[in-house]
C-alpha atoms as a PDB file:
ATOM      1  CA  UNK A   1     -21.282 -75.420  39.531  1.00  0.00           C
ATOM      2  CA  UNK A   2     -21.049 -75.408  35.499  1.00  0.00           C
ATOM      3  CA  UNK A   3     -20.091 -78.635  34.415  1.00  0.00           C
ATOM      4  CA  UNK A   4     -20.846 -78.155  30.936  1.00  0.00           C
ATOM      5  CA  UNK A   5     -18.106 -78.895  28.291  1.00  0.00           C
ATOM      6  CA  UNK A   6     -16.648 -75.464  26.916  1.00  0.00           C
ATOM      7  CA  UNK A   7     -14.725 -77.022  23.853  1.00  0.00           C
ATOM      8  CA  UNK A   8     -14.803 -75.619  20.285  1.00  0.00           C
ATOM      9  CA  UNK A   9     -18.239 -77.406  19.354  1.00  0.00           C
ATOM     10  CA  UNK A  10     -19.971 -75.974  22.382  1.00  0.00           C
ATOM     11  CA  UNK A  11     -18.804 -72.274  21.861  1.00  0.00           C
ATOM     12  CA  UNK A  12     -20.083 -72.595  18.282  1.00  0.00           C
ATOM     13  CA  UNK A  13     -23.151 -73.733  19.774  1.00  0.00           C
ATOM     14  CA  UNK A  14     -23.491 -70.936  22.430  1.00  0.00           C
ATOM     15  CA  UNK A  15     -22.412 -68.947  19.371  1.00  0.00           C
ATOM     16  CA  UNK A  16     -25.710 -70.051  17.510  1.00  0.00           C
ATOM     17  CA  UNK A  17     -23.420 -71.834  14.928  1.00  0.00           C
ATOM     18  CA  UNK A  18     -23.752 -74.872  13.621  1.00  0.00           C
ATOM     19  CA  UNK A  19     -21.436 -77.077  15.705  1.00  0.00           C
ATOM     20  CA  UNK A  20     -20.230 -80.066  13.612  1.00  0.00           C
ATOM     21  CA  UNK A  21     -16.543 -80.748  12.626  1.00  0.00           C
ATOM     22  CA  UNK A  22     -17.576 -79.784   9.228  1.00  0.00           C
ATOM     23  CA  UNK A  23     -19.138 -76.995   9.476  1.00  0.00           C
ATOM     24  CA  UNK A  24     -16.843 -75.474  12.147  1.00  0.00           C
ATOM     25  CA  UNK A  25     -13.657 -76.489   9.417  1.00  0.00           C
ATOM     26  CA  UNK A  26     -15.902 -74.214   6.796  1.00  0.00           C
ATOM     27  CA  UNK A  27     -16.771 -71.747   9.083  1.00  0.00           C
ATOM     28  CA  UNK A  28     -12.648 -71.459   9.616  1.00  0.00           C
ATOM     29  CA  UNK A  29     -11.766 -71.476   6.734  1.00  0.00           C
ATOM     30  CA  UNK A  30     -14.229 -68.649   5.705  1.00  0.00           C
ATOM     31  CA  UNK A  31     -14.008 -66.483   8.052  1.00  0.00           C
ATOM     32  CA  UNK A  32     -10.201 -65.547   8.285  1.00  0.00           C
ATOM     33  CA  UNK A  33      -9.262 -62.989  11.022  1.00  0.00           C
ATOM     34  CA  UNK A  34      -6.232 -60.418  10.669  1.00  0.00           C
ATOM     35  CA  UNK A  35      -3.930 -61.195  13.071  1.00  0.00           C
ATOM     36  CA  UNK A  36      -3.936 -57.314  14.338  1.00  0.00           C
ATOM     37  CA  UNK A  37      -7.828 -57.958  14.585  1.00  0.00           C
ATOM     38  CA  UNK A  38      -9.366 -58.811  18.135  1.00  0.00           C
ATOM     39  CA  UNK A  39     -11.684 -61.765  17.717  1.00  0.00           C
ATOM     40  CA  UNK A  40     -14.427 -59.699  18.757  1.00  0.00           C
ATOM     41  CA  UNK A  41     -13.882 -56.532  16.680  1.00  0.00           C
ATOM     42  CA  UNK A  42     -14.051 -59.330  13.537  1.00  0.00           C
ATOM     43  CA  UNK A  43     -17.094 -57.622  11.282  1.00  0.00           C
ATOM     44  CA  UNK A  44     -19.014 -61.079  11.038  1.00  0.00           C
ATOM     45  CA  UNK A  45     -20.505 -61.297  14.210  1.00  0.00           C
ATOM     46  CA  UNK A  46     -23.180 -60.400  15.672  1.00  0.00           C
ATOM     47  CA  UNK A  47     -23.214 -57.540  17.989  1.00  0.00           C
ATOM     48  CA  UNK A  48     -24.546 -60.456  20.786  1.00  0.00           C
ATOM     49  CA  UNK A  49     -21.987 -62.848  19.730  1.00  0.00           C
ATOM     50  CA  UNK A  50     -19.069 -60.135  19.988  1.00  0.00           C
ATOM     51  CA  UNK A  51     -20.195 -59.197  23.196  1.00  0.00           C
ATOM     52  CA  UNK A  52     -20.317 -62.523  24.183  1.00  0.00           C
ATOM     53  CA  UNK A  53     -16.474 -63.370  22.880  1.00  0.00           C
ATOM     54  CA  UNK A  54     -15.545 -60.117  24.972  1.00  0.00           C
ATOM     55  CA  UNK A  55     -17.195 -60.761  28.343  1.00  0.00           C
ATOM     56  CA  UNK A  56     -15.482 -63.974  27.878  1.00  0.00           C
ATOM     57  CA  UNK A  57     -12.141 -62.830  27.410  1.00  0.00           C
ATOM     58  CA  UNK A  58     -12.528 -59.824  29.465  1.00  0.00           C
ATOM     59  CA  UNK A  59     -13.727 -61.668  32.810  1.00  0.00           C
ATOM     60  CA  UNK A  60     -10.758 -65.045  31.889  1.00  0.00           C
ATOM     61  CA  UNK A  61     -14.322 -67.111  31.742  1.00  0.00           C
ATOM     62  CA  UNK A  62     -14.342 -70.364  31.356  1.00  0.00           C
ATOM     63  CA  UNK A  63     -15.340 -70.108  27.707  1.00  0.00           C
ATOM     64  CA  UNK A  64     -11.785 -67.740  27.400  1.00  0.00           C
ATOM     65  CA  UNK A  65     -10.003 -70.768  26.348  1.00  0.00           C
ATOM     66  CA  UNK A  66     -12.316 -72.209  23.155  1.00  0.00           C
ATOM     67  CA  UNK A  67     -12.324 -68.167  22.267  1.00  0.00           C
ATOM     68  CA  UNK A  68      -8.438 -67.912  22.199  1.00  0.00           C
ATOM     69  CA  UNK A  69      -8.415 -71.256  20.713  1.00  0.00           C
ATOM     70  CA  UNK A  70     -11.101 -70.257  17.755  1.00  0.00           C
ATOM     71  CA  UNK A  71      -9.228 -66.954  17.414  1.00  0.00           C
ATOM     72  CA  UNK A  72      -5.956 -68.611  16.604  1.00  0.00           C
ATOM     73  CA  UNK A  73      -7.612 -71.121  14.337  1.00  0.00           C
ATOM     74  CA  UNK A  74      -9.343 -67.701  12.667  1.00  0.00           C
ATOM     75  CA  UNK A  75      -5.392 -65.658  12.345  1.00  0.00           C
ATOM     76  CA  UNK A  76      -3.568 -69.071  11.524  1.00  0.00           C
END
């Protein structure tokens, strides 16, 4: 059983991003997202790090609700 934490900071980190308040306000507030856009379809990530937001969202992972949660932060 996973009992790993999958918050904001840890999906940045499974991202590859850096994971500290700061950086994950910058990264925010950098990095806005249309609100027509699907997180995943967003043109700075990765192709690994897309397909990672979509297997998340596709298969209601556990990670789904830090991805919904960092897409809303992305449109807001």
């Amino acid at each position: 059983m996973d009992t790993s934490r999958h918050d904001l900071p840890a999906l940045f980190k499974q991202l590859g991003l850096p994971a500290e308040a700061s950086a994950i306000r910058a990264f925010i507030a950098s990095h806005p997202l249309a609100h027509e856009t699907n997180i995943e379809e967003a043109p700075f990530w990765s192709n690994a790090q897309a397909a990672f937001l979509k297997q998340s969202l596709d298969d209601d992972a556990e990670w789904a609700e830090a991805v919904d949660e960092l897409a809303n932060l992305l449109s807001g």
